[in-house]
N, C-alpha and C. Protein backbone atom coordinates (compact mmCIF):
# COMPACT_ATOMS: atom_id res chain seq x y z
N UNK A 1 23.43 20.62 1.87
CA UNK A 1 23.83 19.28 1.48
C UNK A 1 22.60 18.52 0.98
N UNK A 2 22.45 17.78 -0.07
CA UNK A 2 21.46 16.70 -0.51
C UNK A 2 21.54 15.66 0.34
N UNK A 3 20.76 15.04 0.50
CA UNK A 3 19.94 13.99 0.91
C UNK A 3 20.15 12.95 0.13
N UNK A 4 21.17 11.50 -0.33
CA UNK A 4 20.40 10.80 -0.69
C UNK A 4 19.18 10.12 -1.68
N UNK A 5 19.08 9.43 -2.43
CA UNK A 5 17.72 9.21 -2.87
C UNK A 5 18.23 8.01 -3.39
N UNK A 6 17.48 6.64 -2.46
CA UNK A 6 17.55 5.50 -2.96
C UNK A 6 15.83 4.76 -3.44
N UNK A 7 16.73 4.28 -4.74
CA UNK A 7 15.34 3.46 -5.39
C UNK A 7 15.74 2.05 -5.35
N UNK A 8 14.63 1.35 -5.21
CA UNK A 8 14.35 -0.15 -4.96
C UNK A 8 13.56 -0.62 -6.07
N UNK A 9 13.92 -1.79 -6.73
CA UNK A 9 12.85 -2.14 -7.60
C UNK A 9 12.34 -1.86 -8.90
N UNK A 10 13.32 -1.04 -9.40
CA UNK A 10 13.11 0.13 -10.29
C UNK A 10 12.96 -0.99 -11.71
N UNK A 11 12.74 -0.07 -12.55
CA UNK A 11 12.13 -0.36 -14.28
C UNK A 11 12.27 0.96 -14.98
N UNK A 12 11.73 0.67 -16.28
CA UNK A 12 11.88 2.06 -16.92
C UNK A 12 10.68 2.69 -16.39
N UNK A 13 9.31 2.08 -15.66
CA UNK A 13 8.13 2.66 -15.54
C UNK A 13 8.26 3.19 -14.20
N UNK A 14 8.81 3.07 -13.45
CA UNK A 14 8.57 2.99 -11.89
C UNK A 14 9.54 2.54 -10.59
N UNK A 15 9.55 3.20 -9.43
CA UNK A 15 10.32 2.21 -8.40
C UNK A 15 8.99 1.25 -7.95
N UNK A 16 9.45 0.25 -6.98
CA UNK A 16 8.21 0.09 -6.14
C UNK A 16 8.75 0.99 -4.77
N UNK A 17 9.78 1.57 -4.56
CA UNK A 17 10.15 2.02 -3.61
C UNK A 17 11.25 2.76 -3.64
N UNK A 18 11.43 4.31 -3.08
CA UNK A 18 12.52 5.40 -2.85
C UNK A 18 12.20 5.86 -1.66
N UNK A 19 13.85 5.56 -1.12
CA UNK A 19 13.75 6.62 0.25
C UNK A 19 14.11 7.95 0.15
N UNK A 20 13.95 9.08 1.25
CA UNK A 20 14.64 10.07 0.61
C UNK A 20 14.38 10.39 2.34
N UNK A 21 15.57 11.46 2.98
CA UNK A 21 15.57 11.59 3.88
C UNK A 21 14.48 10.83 5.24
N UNK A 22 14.62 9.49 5.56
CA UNK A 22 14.12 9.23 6.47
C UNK A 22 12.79 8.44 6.25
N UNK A 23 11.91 9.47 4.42
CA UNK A 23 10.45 8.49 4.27
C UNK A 23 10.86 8.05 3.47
N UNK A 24 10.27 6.80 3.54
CA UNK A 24 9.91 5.84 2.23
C UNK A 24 8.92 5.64 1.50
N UNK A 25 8.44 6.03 0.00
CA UNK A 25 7.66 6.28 -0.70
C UNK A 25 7.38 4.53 -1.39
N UNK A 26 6.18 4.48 -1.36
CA UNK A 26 5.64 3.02 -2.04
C UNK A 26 4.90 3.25 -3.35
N UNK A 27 5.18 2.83 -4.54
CA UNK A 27 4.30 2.94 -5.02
C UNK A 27 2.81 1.87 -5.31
N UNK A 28 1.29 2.45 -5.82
CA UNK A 28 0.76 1.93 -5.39
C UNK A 28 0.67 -0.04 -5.76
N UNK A 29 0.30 -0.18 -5.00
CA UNK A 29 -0.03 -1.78 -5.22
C UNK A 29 -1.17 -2.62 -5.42
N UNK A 30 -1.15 -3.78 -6.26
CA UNK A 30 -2.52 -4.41 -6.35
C UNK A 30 -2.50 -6.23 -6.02
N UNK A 31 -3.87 -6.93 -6.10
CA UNK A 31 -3.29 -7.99 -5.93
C UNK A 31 -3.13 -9.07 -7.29
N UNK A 32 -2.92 -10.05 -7.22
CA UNK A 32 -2.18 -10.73 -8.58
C UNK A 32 -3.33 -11.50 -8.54
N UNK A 33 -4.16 -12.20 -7.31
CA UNK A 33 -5.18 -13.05 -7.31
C UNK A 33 -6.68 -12.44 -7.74
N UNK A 34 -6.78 -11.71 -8.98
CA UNK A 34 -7.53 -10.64 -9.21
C UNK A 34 -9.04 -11.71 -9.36
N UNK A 35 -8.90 -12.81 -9.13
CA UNK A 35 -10.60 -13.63 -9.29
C UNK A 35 -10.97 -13.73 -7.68
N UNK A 36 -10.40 -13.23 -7.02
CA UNK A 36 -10.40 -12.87 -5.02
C UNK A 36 -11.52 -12.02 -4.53
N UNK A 37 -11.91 -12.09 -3.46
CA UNK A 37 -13.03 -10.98 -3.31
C UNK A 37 -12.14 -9.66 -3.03
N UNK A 38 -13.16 -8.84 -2.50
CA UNK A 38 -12.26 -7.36 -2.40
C UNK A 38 -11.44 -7.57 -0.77
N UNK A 39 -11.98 -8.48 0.18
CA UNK A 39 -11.05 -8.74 1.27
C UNK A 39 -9.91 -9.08 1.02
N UNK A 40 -10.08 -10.39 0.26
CA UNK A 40 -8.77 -11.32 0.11
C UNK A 40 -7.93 -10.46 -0.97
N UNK A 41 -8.19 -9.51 -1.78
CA UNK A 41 -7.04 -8.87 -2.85
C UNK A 41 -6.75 -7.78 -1.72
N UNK A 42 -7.60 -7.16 -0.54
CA UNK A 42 -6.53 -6.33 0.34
C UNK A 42 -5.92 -7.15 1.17
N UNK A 43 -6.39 -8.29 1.97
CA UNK A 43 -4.94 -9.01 2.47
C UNK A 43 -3.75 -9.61 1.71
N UNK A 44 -3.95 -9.73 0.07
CA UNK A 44 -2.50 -9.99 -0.48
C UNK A 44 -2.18 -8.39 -1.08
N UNK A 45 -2.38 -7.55 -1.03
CA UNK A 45 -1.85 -6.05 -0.83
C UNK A 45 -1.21 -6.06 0.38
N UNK A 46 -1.43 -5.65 1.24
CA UNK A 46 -1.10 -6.01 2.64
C UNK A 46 -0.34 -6.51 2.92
N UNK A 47 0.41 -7.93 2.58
CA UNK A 47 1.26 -8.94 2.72
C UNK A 47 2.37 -7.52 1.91
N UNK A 48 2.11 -8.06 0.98
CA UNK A 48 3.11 -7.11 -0.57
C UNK A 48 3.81 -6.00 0.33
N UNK A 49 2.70 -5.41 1.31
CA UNK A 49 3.43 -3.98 1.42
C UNK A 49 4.22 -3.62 2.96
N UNK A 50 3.65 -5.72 3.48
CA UNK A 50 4.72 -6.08 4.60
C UNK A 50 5.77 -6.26 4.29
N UNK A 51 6.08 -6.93 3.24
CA UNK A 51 7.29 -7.38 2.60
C UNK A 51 8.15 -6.06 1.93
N UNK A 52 7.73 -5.07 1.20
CA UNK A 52 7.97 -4.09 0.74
C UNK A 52 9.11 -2.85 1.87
N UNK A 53 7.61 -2.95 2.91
CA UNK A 53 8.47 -2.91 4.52
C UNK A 53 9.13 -3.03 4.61
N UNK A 54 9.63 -4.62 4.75
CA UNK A 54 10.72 -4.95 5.36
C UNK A 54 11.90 -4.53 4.67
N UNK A 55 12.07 -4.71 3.21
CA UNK A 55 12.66 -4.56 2.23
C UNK A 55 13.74 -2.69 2.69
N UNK A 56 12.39 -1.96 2.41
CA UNK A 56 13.11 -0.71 3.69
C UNK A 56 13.33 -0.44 4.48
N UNK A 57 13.75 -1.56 5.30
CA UNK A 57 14.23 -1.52 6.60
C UNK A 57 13.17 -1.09 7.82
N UNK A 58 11.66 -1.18 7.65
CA UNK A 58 11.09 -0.42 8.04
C UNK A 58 9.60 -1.81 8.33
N UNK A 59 8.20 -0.98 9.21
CA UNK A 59 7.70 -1.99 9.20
C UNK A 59 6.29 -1.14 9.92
N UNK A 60 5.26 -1.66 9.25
CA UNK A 60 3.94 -1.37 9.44
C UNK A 60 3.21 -0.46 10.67
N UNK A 61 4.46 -0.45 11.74
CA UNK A 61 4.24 0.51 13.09
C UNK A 61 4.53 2.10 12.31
N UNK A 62 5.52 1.71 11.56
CA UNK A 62 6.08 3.00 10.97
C UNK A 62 5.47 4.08 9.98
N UNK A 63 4.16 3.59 9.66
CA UNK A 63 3.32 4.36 8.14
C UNK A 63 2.82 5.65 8.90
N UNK A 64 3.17 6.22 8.14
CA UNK A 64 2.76 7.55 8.10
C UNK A 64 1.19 8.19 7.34
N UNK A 65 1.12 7.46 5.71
CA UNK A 65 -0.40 7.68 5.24
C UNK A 65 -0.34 6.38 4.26
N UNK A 66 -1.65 6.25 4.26
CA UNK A 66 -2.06 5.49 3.13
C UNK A 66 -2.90 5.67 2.27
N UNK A 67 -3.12 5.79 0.89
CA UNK A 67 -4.20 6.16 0.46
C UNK A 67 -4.82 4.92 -0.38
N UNK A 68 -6.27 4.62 -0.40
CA UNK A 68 -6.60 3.52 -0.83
C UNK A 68 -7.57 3.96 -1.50
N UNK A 69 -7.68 3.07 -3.06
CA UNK A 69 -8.35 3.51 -3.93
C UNK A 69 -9.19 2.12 -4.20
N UNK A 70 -10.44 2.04 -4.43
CA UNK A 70 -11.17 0.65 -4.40
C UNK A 70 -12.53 1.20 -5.63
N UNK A 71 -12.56 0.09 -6.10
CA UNK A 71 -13.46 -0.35 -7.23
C UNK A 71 -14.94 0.16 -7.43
N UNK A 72 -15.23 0.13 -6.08
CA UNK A 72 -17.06 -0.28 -6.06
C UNK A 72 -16.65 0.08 -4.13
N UNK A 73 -17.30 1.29 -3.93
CA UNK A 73 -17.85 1.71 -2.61
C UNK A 73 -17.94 0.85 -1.66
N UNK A 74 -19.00 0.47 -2.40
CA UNK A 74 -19.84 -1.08 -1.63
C UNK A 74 -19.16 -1.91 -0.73
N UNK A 75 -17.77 -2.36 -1.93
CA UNK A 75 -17.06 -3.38 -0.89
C UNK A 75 -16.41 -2.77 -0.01
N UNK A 76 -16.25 -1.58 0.56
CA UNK A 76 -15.48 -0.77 1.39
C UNK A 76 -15.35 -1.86 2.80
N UNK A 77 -16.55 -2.45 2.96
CA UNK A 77 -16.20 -2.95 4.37
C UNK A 77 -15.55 -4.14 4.29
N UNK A 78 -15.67 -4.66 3.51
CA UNK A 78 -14.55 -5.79 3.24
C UNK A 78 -12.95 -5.05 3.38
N UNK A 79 -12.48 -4.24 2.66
CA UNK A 79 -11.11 -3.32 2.26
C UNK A 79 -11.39 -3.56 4.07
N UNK A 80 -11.88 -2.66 4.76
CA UNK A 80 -11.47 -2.22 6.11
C UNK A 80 -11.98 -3.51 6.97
N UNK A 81 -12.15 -4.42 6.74
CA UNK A 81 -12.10 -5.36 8.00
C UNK A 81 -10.26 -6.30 8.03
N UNK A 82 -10.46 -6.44 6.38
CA UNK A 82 -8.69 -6.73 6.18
C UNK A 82 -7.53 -5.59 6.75
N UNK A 83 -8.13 -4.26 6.29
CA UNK A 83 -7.32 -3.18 6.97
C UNK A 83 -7.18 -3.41 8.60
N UNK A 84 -7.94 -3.48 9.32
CA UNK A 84 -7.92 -3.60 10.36
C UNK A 84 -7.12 -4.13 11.11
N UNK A 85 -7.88 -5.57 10.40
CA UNK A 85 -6.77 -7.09 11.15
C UNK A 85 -5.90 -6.77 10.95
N UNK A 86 -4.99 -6.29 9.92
CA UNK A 86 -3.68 -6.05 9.47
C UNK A 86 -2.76 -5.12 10.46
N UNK A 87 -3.71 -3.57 10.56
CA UNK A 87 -2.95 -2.62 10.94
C UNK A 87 -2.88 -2.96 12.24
N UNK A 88 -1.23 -2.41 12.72
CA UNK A 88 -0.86 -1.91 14.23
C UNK A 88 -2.04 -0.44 14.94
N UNK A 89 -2.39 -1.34 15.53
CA UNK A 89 -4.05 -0.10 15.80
C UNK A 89 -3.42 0.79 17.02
N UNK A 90 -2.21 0.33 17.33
CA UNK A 90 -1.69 1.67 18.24
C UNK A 90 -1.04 2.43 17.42
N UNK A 91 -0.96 2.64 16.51
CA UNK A 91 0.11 3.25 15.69
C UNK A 91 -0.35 3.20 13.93
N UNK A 92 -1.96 4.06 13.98
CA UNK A 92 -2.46 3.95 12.91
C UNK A 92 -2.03 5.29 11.92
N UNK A 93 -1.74 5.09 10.63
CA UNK A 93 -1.30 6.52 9.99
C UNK A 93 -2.83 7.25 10.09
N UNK A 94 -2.59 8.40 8.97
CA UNK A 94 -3.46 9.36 8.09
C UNK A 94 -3.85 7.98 7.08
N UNK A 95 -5.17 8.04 6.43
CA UNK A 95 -5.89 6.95 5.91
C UNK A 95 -6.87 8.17 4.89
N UNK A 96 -6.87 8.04 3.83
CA UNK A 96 -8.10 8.49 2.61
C UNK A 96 -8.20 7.16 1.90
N UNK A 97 -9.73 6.78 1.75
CA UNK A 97 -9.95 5.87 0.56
C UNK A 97 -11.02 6.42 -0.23
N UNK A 98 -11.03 6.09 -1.96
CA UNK A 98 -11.21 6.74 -2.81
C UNK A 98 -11.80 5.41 -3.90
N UNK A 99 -12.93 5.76 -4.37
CA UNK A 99 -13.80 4.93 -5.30
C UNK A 99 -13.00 5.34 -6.40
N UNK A 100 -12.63 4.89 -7.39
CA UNK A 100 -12.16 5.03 -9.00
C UNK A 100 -12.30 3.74 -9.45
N UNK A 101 -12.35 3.79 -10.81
CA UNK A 101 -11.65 2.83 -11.86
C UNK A 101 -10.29 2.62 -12.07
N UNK A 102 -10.08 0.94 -11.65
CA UNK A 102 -8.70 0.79 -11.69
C UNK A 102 -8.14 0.27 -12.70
N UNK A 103 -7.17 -0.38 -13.25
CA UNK A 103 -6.31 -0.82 -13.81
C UNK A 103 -7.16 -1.69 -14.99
N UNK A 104 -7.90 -2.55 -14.49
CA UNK A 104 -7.99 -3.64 -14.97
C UNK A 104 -10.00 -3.69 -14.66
N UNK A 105 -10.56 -4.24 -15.18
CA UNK A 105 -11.89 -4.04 -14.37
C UNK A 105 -11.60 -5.49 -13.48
N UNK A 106 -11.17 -6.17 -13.02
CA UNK A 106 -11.44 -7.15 -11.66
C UNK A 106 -10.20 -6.75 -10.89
N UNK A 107 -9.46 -5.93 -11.05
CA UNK A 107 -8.92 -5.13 -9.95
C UNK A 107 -9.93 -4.12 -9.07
N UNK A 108 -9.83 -4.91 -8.04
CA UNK A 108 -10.93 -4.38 -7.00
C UNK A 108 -9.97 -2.77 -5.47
N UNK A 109 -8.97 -2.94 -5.26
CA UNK A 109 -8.19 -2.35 -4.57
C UNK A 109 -6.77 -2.07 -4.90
N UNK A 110 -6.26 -0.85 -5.05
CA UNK A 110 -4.99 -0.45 -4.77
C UNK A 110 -4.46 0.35 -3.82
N UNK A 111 -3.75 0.03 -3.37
CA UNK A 111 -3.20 0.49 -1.85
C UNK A 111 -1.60 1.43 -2.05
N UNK A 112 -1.34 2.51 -1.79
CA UNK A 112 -0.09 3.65 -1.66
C UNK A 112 -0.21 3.84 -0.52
N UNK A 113 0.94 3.32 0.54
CA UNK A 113 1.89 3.79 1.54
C UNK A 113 2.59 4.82 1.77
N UNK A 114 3.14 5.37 2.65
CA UNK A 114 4.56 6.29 2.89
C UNK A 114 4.83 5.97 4.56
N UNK A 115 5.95 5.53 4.64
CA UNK A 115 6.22 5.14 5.68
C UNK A 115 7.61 6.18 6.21
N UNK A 116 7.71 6.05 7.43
CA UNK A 116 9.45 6.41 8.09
C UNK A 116 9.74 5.17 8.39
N UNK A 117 11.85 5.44 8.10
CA UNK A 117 12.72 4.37 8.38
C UNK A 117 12.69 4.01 9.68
């Protein structure tokens, strides 16, 4: 029997979100306040991907991995002091973060989830 496969959010480019048996796939996210330092564009990521959460019925205890891709090394400790505050620290996923060039050059962080319902 198939499984299901619901999309959220969809466009011709993208969901921001499909479930498919049980996970929920995010795609990645950035912030809109792109003149922000690299803290404040991961706490409005963060928000986005509370809300995104909720949206799947689902909620930040529930992540399974995240992978985070950021601008400039450097600001890494900024990314993870917002990570921090944010995350449920009893109930932390799998975590890779990854230096690239993003989108835009003052896009400083993008953040991909996968959570369970």
């Amino acid at each position: 029997m198939l499984s299901n496969i619901v999309r959220h959010q969809s466009d011709s480019r993208l969901s921001r979100i499909v479930t498919h048996n049980g996970t929920v796939y995010f795609a990645g996210l950035t912030a809109d306040d792109r003149s922000a330092t690299m803290k404040a564009q991961t706490e409005e990521v963060l928000k986005k991907i509370d809300d995104l959460l909720k949206i799947a019925g689902t909620n930040k205890s529930r992540l399974l991995s995240a992978m985070v891709y950021v601008s400039d090394m450097r600001l890494k400790p900024q990314m993870d002091e917002a990570w921090v505050a944010w995350l449920d620290s009893g109930n932390t996923p799998v975590r890779a973060c990854v230096e690239t060039r993003l989108g835009t050059a003052d896009t400083l962080v993008e953040i991909v989830v996968v959570a369970a319902q």
